[in-house]
N, C-alpha and C. Protein backbone atom coordinates (compact mmCIF):
# COMPACT_ATOMS: atom_id res chain seq x y z
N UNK A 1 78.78 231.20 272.46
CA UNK A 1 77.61 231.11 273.30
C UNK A 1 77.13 232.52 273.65
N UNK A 2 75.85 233.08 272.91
CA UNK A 2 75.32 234.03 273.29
C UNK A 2 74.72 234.15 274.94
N UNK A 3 75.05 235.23 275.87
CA UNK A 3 74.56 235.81 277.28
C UNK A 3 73.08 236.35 276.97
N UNK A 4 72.69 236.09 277.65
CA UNK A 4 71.18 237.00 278.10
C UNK A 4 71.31 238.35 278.73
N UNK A 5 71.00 239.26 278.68
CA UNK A 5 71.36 240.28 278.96
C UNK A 5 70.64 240.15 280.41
N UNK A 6 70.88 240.55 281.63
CA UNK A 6 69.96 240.63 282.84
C UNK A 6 70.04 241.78 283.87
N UNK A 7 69.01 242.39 283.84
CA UNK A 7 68.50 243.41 284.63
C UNK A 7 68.39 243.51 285.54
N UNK A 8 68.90 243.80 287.16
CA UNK A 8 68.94 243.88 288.22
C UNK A 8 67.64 245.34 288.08
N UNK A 9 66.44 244.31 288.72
CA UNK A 9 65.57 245.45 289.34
C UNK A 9 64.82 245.39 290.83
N UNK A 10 64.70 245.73 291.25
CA UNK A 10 63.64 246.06 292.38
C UNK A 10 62.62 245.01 292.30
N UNK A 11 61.96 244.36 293.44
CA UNK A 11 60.89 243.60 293.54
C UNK A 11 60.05 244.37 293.20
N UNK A 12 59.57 245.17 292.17
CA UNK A 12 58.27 245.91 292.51
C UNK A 12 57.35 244.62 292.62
N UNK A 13 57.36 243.90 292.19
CA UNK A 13 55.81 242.73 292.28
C UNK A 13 55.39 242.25 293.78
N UNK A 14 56.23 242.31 294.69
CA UNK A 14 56.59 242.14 296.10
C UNK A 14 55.53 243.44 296.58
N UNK A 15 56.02 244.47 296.13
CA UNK A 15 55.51 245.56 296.64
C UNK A 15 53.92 245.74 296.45
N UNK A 16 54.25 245.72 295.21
CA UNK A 16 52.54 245.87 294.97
C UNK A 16 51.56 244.82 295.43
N UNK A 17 51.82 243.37 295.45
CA UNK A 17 50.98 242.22 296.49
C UNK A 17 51.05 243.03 297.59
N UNK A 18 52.05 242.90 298.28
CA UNK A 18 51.52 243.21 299.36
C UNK A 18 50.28 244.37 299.59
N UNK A 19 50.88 245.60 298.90
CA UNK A 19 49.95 246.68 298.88
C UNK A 19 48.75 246.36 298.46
N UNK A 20 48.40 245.36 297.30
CA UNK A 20 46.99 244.48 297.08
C UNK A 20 46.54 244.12 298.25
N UNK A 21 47.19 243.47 298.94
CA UNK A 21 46.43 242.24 300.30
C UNK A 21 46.25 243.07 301.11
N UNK A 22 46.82 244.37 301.33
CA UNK A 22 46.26 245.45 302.34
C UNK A 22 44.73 245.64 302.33
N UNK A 23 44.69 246.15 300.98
CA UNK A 23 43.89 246.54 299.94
C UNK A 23 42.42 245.76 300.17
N UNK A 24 42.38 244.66 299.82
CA UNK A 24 41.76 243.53 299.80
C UNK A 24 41.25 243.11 301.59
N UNK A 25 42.11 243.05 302.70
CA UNK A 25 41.98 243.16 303.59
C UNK A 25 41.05 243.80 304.29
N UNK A 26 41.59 244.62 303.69
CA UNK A 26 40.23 246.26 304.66
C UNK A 26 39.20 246.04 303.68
N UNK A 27 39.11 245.91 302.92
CA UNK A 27 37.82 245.49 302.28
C UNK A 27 36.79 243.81 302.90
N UNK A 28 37.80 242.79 303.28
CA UNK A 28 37.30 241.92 304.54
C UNK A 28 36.73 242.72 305.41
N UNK A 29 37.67 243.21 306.13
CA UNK A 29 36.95 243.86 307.63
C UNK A 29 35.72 244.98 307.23
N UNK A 30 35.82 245.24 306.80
CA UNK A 30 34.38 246.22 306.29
C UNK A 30 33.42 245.60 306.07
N UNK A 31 33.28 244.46 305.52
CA UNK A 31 32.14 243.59 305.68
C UNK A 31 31.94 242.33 307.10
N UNK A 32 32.50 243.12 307.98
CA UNK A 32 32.96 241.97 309.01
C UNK A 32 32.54 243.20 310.55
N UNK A 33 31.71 244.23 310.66
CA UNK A 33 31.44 244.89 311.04
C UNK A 33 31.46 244.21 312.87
N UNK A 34 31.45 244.69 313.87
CA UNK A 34 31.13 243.98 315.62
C UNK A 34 30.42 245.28 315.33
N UNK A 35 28.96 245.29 315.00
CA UNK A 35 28.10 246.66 315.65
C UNK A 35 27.78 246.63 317.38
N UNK A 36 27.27 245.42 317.84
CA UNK A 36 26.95 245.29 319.57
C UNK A 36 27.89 244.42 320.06
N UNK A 37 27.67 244.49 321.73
CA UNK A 37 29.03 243.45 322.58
C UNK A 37 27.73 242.24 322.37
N UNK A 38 28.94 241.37 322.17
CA UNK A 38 28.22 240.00 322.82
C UNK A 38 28.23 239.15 320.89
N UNK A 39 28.59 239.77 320.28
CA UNK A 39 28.55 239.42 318.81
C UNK A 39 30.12 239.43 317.83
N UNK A 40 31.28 239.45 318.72
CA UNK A 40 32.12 239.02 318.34
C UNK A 40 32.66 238.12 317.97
N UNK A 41 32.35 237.06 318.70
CA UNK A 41 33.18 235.44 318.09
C UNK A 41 32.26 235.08 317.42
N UNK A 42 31.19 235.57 316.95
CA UNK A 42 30.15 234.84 315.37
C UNK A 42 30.51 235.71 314.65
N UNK A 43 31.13 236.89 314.55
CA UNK A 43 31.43 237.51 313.15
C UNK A 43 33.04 237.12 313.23
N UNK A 44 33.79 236.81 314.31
CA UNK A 44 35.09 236.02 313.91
C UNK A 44 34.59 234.58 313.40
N UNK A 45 33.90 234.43 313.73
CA UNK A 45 33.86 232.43 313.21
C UNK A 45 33.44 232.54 311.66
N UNK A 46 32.61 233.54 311.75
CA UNK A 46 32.36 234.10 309.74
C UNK A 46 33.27 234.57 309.59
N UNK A 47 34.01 235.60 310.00
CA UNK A 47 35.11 236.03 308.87
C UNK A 47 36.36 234.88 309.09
N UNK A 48 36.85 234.28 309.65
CA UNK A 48 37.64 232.98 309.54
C UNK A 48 37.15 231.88 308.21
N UNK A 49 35.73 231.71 308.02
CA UNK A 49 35.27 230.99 307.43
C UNK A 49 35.57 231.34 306.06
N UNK A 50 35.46 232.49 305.71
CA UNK A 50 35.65 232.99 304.39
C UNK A 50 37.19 233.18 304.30
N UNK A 51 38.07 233.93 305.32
CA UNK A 51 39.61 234.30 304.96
C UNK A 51 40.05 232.89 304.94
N UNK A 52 40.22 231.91 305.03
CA UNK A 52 40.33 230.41 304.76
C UNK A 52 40.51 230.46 303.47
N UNK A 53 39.71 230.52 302.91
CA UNK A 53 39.84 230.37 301.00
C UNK A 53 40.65 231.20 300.62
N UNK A 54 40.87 232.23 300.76
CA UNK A 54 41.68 233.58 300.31
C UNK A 54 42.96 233.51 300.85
N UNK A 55 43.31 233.46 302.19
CA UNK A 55 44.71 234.08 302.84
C UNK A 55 45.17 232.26 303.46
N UNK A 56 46.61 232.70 303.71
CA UNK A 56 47.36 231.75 304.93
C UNK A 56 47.02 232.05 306.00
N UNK A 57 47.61 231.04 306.71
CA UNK A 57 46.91 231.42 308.67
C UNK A 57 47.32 232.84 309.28
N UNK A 58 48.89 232.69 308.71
CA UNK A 58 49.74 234.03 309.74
C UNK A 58 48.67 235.61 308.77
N UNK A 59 48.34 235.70 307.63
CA UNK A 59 47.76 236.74 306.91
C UNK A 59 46.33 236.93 307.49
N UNK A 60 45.36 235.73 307.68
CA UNK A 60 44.30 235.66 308.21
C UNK A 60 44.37 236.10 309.67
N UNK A 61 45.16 235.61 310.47
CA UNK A 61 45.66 235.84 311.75
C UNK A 61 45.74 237.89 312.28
N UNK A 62 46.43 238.36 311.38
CA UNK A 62 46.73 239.78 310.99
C UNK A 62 45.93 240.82 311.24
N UNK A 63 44.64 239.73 310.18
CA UNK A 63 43.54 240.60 309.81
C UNK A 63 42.70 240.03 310.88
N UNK A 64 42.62 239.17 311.93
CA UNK A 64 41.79 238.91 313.10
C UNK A 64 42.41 240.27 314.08
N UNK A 65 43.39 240.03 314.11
CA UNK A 65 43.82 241.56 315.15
C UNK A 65 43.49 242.70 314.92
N UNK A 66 43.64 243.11 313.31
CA UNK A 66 42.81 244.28 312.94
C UNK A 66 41.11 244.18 313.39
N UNK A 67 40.73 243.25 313.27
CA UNK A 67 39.16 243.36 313.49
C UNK A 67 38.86 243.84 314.71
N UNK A 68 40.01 243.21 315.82
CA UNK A 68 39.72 243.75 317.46
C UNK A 68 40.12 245.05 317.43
N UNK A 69 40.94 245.20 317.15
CA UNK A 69 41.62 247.21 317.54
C UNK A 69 40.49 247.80 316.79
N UNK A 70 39.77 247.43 315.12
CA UNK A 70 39.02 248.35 314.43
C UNK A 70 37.49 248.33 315.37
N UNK A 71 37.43 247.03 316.28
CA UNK A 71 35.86 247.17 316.45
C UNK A 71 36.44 247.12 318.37
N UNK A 72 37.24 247.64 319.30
CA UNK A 72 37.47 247.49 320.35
C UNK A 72 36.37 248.17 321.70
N UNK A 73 35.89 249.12 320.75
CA UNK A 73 34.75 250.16 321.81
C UNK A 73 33.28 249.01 321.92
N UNK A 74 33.33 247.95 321.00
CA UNK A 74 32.49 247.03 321.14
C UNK A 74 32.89 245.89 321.58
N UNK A 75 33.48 245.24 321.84
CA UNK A 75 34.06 244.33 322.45
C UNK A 75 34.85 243.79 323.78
N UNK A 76 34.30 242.93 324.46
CA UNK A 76 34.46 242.81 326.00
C UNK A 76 36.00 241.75 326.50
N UNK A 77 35.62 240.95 325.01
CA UNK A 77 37.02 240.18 325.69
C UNK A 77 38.47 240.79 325.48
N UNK A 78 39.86 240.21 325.76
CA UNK A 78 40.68 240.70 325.69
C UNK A 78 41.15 240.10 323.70
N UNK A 79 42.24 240.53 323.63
CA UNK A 79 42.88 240.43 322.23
C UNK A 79 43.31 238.78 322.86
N UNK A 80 43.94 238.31 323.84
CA UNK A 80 44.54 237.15 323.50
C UNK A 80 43.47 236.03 323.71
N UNK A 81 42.06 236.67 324.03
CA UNK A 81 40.95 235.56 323.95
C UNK A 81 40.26 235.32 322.92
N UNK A 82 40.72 236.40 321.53
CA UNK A 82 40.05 236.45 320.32
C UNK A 82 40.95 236.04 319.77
N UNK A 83 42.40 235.88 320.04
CA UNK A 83 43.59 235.09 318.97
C UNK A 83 43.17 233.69 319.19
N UNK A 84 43.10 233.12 320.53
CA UNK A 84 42.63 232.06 320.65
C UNK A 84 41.31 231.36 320.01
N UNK A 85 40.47 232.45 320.33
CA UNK A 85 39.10 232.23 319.62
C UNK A 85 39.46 231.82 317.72
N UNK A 86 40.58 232.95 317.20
CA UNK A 86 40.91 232.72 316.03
C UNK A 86 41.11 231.34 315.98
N UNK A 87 42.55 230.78 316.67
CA UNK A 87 43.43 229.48 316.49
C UNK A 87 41.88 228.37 316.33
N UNK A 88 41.42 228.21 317.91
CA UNK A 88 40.51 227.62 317.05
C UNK A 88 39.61 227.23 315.89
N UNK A 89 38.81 228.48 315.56
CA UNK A 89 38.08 228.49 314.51
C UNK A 89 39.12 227.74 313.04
N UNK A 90 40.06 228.56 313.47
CA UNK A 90 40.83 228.29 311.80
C UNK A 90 41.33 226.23 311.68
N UNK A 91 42.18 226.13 313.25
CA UNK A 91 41.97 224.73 312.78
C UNK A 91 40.96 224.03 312.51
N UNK A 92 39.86 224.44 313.07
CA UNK A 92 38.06 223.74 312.81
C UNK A 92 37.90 224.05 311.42
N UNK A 93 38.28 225.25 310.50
CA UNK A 93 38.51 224.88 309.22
C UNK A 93 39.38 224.54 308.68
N UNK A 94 40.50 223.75 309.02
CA UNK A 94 41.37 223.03 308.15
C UNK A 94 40.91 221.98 308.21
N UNK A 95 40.33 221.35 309.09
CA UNK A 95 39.65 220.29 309.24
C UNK A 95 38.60 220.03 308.08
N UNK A 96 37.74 220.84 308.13
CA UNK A 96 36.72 220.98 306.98
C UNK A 96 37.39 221.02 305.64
N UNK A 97 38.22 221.63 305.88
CA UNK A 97 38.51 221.74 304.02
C UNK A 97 39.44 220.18 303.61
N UNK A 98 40.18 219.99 304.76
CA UNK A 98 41.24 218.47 304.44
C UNK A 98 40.09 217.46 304.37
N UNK A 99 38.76 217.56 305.22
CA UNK A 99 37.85 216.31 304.67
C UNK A 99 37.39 216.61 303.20
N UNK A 100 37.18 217.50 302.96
CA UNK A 100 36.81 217.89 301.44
C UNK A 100 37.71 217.52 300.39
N UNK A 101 38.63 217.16 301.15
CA UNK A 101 40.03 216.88 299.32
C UNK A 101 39.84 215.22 298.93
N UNK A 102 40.03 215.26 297.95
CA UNK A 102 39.80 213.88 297.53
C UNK A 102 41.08 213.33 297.69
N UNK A 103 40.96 211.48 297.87
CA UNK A 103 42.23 210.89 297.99
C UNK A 103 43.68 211.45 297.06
N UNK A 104 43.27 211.65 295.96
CA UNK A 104 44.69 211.92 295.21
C UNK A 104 45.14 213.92 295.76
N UNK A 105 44.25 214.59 296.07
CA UNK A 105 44.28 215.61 296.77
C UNK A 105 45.24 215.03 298.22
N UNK A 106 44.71 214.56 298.91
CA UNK A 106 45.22 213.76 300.08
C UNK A 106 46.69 213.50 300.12
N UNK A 107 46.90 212.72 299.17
CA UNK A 107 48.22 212.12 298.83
C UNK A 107 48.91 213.83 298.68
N UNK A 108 48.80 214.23 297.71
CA UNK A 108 49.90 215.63 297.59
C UNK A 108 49.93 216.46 298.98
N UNK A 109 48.82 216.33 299.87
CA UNK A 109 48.86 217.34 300.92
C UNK A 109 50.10 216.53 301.94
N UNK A 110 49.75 215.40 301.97
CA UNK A 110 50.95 214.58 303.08
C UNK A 110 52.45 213.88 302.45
């Protein structure tokens, strides 16, 4: 019985995703600008809308905190009223997207 020879290496593939989703990230928030106060939770309810398709909650979540520290000289509420603001929005799109799956979709999700 011939062995396979096997290579103990390093995750590089680990490394480099992640370093992608950084990547990719700041490229979200750059198009996700708070220029005035009073215009924060509509550019969180858009950028939730779109990181939905792309990221998981805790990754989307991440990049909601980055948006407050990157845009904070504009913004009035606190960080734990924009996590909240997040939680919502994001279950209001799971909602949307679980009505969108078709029954046999359905079945694999539950």
């Amino acid at each position: 019985m011939q062995k396979f020879p096997y290579i103990k290496e390093p995750d590089n593939y680990s490394l480099h995703m992640r370093a992608r989703g950084r990547n990719r990230s700041r490229k979200d928030l750059a198009r996700y600008p708070i220029k005035q106060k009073g215009t924060r939770h509509g550019v969180l309810v858009k950028m939730v809308g779109e990181l939905s398709y792309k990221f998981g909650r805790e990754a989307a979540r991440r990049i909601a905190e980055e948006l407050y520290r990157l845009n904070q000289q504009t913004i009035q509420s606190s960080l734990d009223d924009h996590l909240l603001e997040f939680d919502a929005a994001w279950a209001g799109m799971r909602k949307t997207h679980v009505a969108e799956l078709s029954p046999e979709e359905l079945t694999c999700l539950r």
